[in-house]
N, C-alpha and C. Protein backbone atom coordinates (compact mmCIF):
# COMPACT_ATOMS: atom_id res chain seq x y z
N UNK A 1 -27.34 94.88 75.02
CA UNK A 1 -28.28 93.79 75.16
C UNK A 1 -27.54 92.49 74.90
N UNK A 2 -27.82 91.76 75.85
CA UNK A 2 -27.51 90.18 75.70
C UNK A 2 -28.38 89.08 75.50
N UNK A 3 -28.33 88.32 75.20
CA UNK A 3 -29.56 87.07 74.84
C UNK A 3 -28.91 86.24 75.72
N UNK A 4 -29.50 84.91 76.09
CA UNK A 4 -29.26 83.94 76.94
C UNK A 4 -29.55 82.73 76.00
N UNK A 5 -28.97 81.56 75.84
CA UNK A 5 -29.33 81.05 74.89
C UNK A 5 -29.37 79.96 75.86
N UNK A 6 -29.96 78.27 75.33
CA UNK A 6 -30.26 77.19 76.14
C UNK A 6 -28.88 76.24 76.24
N UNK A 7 -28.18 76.40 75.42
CA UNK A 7 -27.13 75.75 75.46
C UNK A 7 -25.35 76.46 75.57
N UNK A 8 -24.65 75.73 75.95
CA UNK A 8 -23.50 77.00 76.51
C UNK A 8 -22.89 77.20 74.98
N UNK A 9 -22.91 76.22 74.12
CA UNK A 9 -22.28 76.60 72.50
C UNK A 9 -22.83 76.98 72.06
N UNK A 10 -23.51 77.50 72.56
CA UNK A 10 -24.79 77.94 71.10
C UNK A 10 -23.89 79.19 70.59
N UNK A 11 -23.72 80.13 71.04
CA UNK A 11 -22.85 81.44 70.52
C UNK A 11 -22.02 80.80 69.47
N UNK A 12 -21.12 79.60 70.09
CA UNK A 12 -20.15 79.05 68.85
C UNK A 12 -20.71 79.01 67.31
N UNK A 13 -22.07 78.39 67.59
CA UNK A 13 -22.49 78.49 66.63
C UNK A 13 -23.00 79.05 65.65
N UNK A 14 -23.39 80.19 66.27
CA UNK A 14 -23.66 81.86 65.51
C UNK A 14 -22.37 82.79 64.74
N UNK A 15 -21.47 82.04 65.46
CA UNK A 15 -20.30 82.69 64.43
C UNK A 15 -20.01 82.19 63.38
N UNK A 16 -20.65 80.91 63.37
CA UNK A 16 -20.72 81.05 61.36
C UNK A 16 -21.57 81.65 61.00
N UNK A 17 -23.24 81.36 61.33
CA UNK A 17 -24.23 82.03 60.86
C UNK A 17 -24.32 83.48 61.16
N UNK A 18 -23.70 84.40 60.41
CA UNK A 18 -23.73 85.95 60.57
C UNK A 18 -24.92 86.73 60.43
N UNK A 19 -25.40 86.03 59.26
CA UNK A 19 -26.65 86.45 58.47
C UNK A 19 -27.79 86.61 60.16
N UNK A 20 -27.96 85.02 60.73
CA UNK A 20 -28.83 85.18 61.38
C UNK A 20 -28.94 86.05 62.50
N UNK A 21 -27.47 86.53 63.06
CA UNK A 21 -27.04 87.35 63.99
C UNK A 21 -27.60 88.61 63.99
N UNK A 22 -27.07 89.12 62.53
CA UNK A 22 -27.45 90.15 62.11
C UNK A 22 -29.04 90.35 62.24
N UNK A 23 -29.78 89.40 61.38
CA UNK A 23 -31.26 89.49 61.21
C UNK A 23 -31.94 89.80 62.74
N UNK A 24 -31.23 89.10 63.95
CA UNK A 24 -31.48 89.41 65.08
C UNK A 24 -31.19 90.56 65.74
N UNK A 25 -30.24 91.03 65.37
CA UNK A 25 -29.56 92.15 65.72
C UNK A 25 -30.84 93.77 65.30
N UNK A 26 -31.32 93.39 63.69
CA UNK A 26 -32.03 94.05 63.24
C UNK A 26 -33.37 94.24 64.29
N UNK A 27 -33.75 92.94 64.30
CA UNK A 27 -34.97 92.59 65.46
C UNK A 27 -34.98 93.33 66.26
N UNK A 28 -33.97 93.78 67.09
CA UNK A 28 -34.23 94.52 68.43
C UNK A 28 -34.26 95.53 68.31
N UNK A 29 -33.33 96.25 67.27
CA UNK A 29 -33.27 97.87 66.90
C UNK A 29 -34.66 98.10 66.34
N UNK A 30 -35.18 97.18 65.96
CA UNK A 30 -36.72 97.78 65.33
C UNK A 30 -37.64 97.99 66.26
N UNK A 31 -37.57 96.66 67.35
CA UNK A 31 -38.03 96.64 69.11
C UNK A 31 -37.79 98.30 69.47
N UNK A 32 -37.12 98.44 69.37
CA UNK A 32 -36.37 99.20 70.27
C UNK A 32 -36.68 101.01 70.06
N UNK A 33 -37.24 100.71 68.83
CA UNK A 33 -37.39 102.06 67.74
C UNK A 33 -38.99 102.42 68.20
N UNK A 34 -39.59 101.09 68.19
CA UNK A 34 -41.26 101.90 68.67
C UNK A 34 -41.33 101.72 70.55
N UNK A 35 -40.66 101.78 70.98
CA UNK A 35 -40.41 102.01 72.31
C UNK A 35 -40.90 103.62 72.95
N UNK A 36 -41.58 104.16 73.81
CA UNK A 36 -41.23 105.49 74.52
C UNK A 36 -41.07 105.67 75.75
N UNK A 37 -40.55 106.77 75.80
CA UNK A 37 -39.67 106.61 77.80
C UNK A 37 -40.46 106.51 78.60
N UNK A 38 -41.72 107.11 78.51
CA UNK A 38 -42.97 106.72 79.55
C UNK A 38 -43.15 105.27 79.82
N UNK A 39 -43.36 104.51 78.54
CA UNK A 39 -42.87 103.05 79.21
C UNK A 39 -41.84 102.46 79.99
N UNK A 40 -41.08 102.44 78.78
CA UNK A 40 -39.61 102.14 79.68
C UNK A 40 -38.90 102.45 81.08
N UNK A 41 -39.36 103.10 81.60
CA UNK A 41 -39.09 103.99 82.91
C UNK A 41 -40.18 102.93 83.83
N UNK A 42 -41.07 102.32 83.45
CA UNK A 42 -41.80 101.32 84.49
C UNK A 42 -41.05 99.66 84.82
N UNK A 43 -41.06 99.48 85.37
CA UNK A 43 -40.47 97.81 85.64
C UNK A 43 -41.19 97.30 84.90
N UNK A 44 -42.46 97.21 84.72
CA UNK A 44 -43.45 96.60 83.14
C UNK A 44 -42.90 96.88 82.25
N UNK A 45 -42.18 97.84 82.14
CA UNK A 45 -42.60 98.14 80.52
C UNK A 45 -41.40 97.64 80.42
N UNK A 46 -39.89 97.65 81.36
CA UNK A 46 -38.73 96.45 81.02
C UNK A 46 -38.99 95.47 80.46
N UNK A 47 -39.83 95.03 81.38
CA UNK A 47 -40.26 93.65 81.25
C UNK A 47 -40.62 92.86 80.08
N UNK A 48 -42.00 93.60 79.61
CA UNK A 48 -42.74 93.79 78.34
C UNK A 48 -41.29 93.83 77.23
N UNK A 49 -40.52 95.05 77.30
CA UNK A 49 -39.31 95.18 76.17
C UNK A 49 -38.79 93.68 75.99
N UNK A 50 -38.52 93.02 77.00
CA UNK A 50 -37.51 91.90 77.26
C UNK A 50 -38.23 90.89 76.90
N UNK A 51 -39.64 90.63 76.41
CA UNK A 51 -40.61 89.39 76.42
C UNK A 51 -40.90 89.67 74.97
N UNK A 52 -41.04 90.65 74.17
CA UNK A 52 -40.67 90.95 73.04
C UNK A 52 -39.28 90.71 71.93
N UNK A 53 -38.59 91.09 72.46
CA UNK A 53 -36.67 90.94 72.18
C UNK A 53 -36.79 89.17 72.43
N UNK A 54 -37.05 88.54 73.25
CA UNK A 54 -37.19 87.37 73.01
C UNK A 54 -37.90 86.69 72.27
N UNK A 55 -38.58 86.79 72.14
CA UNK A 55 -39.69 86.39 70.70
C UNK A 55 -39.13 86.74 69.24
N UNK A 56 -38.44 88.15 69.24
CA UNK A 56 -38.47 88.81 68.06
C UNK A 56 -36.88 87.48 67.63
N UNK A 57 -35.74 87.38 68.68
CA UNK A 57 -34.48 87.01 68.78
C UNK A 57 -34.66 85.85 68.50
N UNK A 58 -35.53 84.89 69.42
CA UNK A 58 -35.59 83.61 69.11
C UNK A 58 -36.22 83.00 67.23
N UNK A 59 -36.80 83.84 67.04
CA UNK A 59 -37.50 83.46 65.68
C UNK A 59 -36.22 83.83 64.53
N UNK A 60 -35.54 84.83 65.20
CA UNK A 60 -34.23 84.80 63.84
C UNK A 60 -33.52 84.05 64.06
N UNK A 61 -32.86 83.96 65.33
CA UNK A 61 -32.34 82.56 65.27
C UNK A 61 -32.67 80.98 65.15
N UNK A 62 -33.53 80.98 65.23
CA UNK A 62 -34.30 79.44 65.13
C UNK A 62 -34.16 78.77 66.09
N UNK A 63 -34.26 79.61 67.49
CA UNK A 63 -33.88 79.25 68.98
C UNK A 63 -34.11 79.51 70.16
N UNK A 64 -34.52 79.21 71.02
CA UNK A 64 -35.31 79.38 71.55
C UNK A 64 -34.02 80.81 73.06
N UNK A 65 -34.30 81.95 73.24
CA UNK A 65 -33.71 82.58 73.80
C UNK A 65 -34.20 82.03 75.26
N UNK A 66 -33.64 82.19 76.41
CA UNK A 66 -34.04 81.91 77.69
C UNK A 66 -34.04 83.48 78.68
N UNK A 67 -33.50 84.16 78.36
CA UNK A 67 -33.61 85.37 78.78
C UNK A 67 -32.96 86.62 77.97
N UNK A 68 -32.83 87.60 78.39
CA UNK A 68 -32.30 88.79 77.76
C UNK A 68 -31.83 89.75 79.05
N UNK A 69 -30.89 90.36 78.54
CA UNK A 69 -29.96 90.92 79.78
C UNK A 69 -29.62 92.44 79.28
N UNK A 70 -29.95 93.62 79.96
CA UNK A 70 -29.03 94.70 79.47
C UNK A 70 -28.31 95.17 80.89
N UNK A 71 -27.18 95.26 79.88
CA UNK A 71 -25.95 95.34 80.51
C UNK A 71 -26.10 97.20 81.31
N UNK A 72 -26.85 98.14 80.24
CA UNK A 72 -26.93 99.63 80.40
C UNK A 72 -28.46 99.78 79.75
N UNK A 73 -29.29 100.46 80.72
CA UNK A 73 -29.96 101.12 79.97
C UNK A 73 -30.13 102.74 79.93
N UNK A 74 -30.32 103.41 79.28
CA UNK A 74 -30.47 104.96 79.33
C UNK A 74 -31.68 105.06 78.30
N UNK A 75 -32.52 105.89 79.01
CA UNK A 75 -34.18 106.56 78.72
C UNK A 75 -33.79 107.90 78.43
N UNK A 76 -34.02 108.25 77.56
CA UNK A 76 -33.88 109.54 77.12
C UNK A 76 -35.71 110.17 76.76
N UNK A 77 -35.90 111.76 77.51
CA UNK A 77 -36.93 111.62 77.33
C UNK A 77 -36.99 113.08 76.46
């Protein structure tokens, strides 16, 4: 998973703040934990995942995400 952020430094700037990285990082694995493949397997329910992860991402970082990107996904059912 990737985040999209509004500005092209913004990443620069997360490499000091670890803490918040992390806290975000936490965010999605928790996303990610009440998830089931019956959803996920719909283009909604991508969708839905990705409109969530942004909300959850932007609030740890104190920033506003612009999109979210996965690079791989695998549904295990």
């Amino acid at each position: 998973v990737q985040v999209v952020l509004p500005e092209p430094n913004a990443a620069e700037h997360f490499k000091e703040k670890q803490v918040q990285v992390m806290q975000a990082r936490s965010e999605i694995l928790e996303v990610l934990t009440l998830q089931t493949a019956d959803v996920l397997v719909t283009p909604d329910g991508k969708k839905a995942l990705k409109e969530v992860i942004k909300e959850k991402v932007s609030h740890a970082l104190g920033m506003k995400v612009i999109d979210v990107l996965f690079s791989e996904f695998v549904v295990q059912f």
